[in-house]
N, C-alpha and C. Protein backbone atom coordinates (compact mmCIF):
# COMPACT_ATOMS: atom_id res chain seq x y z
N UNK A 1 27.50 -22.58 -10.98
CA UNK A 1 27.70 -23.00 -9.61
C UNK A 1 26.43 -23.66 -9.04
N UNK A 2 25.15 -22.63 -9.37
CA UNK A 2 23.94 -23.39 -8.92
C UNK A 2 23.41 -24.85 -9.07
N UNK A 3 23.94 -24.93 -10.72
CA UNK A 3 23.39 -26.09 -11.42
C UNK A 3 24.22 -27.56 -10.74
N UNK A 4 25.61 -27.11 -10.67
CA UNK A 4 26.99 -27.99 -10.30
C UNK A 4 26.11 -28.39 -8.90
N UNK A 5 25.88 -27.67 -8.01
CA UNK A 5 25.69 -27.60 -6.89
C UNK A 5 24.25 -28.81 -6.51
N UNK A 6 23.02 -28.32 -7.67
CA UNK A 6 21.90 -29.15 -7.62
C UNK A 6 22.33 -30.67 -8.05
N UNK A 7 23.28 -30.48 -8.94
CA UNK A 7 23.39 -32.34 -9.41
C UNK A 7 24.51 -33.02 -8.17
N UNK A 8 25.19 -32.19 -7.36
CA UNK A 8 25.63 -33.20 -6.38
C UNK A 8 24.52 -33.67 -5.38
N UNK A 9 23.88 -32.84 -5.49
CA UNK A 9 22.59 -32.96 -4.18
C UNK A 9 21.93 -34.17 -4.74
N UNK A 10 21.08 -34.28 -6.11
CA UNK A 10 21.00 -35.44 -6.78
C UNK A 10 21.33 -36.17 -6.53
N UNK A 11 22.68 -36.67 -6.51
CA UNK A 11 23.88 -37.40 -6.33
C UNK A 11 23.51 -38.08 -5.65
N UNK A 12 23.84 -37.42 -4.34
CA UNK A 12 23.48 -37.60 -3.14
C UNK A 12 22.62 -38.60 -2.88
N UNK A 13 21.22 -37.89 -3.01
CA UNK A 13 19.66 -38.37 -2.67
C UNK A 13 20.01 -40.08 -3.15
N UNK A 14 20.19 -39.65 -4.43
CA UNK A 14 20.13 -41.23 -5.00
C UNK A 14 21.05 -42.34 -4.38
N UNK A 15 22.55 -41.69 -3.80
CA UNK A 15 23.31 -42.49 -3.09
C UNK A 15 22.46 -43.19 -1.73
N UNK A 16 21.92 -42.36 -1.10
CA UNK A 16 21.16 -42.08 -0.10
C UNK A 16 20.11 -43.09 -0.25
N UNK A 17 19.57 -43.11 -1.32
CA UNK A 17 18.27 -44.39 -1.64
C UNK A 17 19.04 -45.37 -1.27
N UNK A 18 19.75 -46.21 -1.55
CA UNK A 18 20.27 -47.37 -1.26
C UNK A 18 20.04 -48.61 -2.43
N UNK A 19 19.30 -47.95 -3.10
CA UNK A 19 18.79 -48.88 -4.48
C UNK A 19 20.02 -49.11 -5.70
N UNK A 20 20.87 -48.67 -5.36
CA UNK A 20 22.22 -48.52 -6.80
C UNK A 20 23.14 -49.58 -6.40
N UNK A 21 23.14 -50.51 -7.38
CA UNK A 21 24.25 -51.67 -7.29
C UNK A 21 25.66 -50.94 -6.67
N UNK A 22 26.85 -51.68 -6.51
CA UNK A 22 28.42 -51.50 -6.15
C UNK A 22 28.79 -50.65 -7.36
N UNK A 23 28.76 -51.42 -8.14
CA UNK A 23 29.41 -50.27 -9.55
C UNK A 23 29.12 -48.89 -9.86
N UNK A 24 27.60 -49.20 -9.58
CA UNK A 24 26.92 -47.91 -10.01
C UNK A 24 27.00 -46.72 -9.02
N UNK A 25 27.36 -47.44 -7.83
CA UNK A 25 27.22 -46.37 -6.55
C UNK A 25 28.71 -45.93 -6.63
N UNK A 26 29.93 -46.54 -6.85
CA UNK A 26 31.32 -46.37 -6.82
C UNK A 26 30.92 -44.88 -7.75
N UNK A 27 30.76 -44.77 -9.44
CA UNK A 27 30.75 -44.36 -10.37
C UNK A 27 29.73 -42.72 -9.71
N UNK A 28 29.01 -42.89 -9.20
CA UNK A 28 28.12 -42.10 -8.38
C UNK A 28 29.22 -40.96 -7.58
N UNK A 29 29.77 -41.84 -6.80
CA UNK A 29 31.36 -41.31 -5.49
C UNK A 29 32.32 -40.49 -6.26
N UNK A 30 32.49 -41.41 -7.46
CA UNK A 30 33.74 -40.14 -7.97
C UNK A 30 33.01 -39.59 -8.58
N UNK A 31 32.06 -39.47 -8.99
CA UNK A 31 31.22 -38.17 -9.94
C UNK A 31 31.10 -36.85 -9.00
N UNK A 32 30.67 -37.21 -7.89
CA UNK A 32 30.23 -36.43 -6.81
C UNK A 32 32.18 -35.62 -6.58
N UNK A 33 32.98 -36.98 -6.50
CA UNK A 33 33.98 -36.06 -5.97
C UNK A 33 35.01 -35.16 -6.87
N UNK A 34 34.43 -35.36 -8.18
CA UNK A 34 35.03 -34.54 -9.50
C UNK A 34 34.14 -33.00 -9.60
N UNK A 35 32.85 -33.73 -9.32
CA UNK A 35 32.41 -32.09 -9.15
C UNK A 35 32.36 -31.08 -8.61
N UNK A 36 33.03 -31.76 -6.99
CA UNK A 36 33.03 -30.97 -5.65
C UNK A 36 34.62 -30.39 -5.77
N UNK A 37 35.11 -31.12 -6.92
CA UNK A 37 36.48 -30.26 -7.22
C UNK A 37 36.60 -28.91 -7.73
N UNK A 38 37.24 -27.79 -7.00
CA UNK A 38 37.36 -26.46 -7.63
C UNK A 38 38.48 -26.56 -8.78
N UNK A 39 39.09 -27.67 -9.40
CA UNK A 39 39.81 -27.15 -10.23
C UNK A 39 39.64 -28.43 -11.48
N UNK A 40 38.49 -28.69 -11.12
CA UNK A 40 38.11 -30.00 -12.51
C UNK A 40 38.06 -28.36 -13.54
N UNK A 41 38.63 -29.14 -14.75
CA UNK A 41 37.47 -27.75 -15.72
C UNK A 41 36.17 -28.15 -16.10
N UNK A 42 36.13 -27.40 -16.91
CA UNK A 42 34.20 -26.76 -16.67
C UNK A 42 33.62 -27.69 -17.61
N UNK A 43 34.65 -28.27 -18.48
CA UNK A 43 34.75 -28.94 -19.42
C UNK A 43 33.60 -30.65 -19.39
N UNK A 44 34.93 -30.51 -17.90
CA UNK A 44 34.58 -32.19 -17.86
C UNK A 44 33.51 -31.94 -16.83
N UNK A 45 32.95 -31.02 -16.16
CA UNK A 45 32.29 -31.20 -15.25
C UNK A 45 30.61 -30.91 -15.33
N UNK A 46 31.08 -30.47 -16.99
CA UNK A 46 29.63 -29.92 -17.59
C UNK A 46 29.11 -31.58 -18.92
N UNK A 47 30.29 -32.61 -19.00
CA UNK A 47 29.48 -33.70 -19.33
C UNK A 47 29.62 -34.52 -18.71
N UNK A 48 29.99 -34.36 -17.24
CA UNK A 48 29.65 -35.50 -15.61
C UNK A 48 28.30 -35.16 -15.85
N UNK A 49 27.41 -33.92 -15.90
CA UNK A 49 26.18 -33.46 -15.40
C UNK A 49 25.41 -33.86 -16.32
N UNK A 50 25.77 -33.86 -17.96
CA UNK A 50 24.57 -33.92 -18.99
C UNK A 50 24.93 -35.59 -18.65
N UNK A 51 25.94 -36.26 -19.02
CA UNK A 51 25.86 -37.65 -18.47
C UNK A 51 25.17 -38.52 -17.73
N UNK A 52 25.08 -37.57 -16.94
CA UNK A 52 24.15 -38.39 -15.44
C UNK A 52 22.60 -37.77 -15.39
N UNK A 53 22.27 -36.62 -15.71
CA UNK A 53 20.95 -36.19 -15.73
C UNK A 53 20.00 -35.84 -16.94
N UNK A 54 20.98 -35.73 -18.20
CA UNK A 54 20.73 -35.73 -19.47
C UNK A 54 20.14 -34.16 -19.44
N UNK A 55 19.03 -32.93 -19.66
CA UNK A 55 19.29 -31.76 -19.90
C UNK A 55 18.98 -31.66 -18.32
N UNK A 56 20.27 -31.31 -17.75
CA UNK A 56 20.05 -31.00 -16.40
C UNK A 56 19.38 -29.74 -16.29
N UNK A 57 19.50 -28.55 -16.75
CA UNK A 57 18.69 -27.55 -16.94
C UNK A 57 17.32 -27.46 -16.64
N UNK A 58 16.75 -28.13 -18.24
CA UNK A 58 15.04 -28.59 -17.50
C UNK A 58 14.66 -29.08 -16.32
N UNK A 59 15.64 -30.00 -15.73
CA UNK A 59 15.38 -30.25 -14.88
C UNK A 59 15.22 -29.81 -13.52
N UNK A 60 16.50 -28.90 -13.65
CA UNK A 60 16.11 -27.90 -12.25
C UNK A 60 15.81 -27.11 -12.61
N UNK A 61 14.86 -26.45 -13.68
CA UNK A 61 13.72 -25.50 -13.91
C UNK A 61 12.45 -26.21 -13.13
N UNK A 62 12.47 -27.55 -13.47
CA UNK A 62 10.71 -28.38 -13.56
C UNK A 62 11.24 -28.50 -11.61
N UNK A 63 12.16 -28.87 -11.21
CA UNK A 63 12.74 -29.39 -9.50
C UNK A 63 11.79 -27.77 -8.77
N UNK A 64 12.82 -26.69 -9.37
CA UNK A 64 12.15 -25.80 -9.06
C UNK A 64 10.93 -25.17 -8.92
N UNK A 65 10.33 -25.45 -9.55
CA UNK A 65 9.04 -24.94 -9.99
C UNK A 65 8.02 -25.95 -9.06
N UNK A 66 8.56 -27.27 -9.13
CA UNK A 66 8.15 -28.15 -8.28
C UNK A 66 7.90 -27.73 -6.12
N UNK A 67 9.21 -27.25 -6.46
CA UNK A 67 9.38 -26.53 -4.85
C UNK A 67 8.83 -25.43 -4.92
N UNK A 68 8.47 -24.70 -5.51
CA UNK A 68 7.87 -23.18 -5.53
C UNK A 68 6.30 -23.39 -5.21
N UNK A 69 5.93 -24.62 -6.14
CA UNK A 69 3.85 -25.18 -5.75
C UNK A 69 4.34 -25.60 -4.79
N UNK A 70 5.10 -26.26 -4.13
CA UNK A 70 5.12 -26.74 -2.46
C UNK A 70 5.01 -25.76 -1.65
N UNK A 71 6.04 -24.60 -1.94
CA UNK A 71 6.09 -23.61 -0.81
C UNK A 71 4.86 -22.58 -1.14
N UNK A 72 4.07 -22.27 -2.02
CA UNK A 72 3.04 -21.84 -2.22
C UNK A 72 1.71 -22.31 -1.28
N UNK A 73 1.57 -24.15 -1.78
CA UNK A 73 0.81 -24.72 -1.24
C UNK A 73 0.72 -24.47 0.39
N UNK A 74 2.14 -25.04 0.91
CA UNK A 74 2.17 -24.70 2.03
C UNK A 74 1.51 -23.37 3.06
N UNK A 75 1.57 -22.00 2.52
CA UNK A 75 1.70 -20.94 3.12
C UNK A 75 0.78 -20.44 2.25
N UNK A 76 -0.09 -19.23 3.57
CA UNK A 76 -1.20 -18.42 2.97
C UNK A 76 -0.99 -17.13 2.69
N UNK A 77 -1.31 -17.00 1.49
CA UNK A 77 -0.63 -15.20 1.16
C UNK A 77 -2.00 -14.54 1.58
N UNK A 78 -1.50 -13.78 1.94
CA UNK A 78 -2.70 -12.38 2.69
C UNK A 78 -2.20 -11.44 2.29
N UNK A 79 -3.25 -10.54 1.52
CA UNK A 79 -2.90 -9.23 1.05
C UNK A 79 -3.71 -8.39 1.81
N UNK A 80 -2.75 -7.09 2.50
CA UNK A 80 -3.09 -6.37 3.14
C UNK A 80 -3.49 -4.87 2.81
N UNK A 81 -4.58 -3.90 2.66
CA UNK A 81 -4.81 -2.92 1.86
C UNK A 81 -4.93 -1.95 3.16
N UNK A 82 -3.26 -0.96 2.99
CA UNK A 82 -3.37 0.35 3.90
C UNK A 82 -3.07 1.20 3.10
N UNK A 83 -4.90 1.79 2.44
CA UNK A 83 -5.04 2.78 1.95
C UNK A 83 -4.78 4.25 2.56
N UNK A 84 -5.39 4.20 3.55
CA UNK A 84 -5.40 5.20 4.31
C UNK A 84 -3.78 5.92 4.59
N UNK A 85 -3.08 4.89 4.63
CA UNK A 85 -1.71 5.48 5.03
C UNK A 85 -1.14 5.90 4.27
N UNK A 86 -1.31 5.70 3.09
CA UNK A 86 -0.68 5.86 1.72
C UNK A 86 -0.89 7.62 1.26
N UNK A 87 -2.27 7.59 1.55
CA UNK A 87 -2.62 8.92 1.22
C UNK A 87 -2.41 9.70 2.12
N UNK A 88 -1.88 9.35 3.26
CA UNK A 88 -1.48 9.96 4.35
C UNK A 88 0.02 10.56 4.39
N UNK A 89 0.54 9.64 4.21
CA UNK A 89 2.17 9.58 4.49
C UNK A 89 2.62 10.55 3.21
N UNK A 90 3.54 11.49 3.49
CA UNK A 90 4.13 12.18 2.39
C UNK A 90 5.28 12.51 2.88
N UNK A 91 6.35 12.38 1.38
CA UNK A 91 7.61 13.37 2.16
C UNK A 91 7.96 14.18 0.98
N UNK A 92 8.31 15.48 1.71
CA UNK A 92 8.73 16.58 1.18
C UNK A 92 10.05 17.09 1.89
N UNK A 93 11.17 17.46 0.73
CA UNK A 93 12.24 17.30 1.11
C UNK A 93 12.63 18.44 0.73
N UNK A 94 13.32 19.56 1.80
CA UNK A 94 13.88 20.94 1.85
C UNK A 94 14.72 21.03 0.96
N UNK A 95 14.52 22.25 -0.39
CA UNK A 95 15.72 22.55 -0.75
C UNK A 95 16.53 23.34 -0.58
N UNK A 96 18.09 23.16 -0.50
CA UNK A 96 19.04 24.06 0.10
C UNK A 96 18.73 25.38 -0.03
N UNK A 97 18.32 25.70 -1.38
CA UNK A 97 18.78 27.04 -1.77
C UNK A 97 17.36 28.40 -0.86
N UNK A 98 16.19 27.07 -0.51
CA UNK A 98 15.32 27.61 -0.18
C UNK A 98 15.17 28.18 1.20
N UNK A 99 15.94 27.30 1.75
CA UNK A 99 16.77 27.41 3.35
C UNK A 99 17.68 28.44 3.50
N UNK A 100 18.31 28.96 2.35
CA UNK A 100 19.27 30.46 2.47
C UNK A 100 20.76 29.47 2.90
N UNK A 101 20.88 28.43 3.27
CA UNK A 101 22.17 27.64 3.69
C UNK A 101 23.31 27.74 2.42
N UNK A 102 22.94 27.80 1.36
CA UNK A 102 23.58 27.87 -0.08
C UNK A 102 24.52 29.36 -0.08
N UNK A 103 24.07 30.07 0.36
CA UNK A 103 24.55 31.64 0.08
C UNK A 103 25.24 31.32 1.70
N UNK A 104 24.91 31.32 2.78
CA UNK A 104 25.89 31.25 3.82
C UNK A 104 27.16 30.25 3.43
N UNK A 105 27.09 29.19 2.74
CA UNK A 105 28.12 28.79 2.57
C UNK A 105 28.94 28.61 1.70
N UNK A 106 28.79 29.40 0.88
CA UNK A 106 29.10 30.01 -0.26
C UNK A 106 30.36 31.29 0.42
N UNK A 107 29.75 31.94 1.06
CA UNK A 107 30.78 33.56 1.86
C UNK A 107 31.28 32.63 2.98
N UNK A 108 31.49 31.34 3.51
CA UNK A 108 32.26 30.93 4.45
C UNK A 108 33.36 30.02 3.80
N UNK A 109 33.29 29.75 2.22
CA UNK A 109 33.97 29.05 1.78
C UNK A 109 35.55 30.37 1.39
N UNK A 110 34.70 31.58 0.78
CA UNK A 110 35.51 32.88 0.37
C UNK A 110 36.30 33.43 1.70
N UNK A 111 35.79 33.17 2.93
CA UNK A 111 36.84 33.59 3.76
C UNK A 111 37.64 32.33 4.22
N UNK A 112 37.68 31.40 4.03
CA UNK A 112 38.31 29.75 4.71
C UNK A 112 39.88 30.21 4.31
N UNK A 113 40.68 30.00 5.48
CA UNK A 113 41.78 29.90 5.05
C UNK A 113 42.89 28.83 6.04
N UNK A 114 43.62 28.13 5.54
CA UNK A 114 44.26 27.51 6.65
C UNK A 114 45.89 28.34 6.93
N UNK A 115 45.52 27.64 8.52
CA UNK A 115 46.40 28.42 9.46
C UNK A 115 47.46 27.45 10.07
N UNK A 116 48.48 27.20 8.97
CA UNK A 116 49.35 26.10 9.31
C UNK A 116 50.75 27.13 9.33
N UNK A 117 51.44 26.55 10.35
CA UNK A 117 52.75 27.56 10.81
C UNK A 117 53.59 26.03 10.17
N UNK A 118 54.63 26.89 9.04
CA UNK A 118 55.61 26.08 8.60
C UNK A 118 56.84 26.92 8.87
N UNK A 119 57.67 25.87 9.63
CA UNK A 119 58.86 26.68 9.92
C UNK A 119 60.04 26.17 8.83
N UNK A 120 60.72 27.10 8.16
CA UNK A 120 61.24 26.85 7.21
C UNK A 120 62.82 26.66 7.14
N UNK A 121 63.59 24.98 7.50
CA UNK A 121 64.38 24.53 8.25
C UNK A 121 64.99 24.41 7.08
């Protein structure tokens, strides 16, 4: 779905350039609209993609990776060190049996009884 999804975007962009002769841009339109089909099979829609991008794969590995140094570049990672809290913060979690709640409900289960009036018609 991801991959299907990146080569219409492709598609797109390049439609979008304005640089693609009549033929080539027509051929572009139904590619785009065979892939945006949910019931092309997987068949034909997996050599629309090697067709047009040749190992589309690598490619949106390298696209990716490409956007990942952008969004890296972009933004400053700051690492934040709260030692103190760490050694601070603890949780300790009650166990039933230690609470005596286990044995009370244990002798409330031995007397439980239901109190349903069936009248017998």
């Amino acid at each position: 779905q991801t991959e299907v999804l990146w080569c219409v975007e492709q598609l797109e962009l390049s439609l979008q350039s304005g640089k693609l002769n009549e033929k080539r841009a027509a051929e572009i339109r139904k590619s785009i609209k065979t892939l945006k089909n949910p019931q092309a099979p997987l068949i034909k829609v997996r050599q629309l993609m090697r067709s047009h991008f040749g190992d589309y794969r690598k490619k949106m590995a390298a696209d990716e990776k490409k956007a990942g140094k952008l969004e890296l570049d972009k933004t400053k990672l700051v690492e934040v060190a709260n030692t103190k809290t760490a050694e601070k913060s603890k949780f300790v979690k009650k166990s039933a049996a230690s609470t005596g709640s286990k044995s009370d409900q244990s002798q409330s289960d031995s007397n439980f009884t239901f109190s349903f009036n069936i009248d017998p018609s």
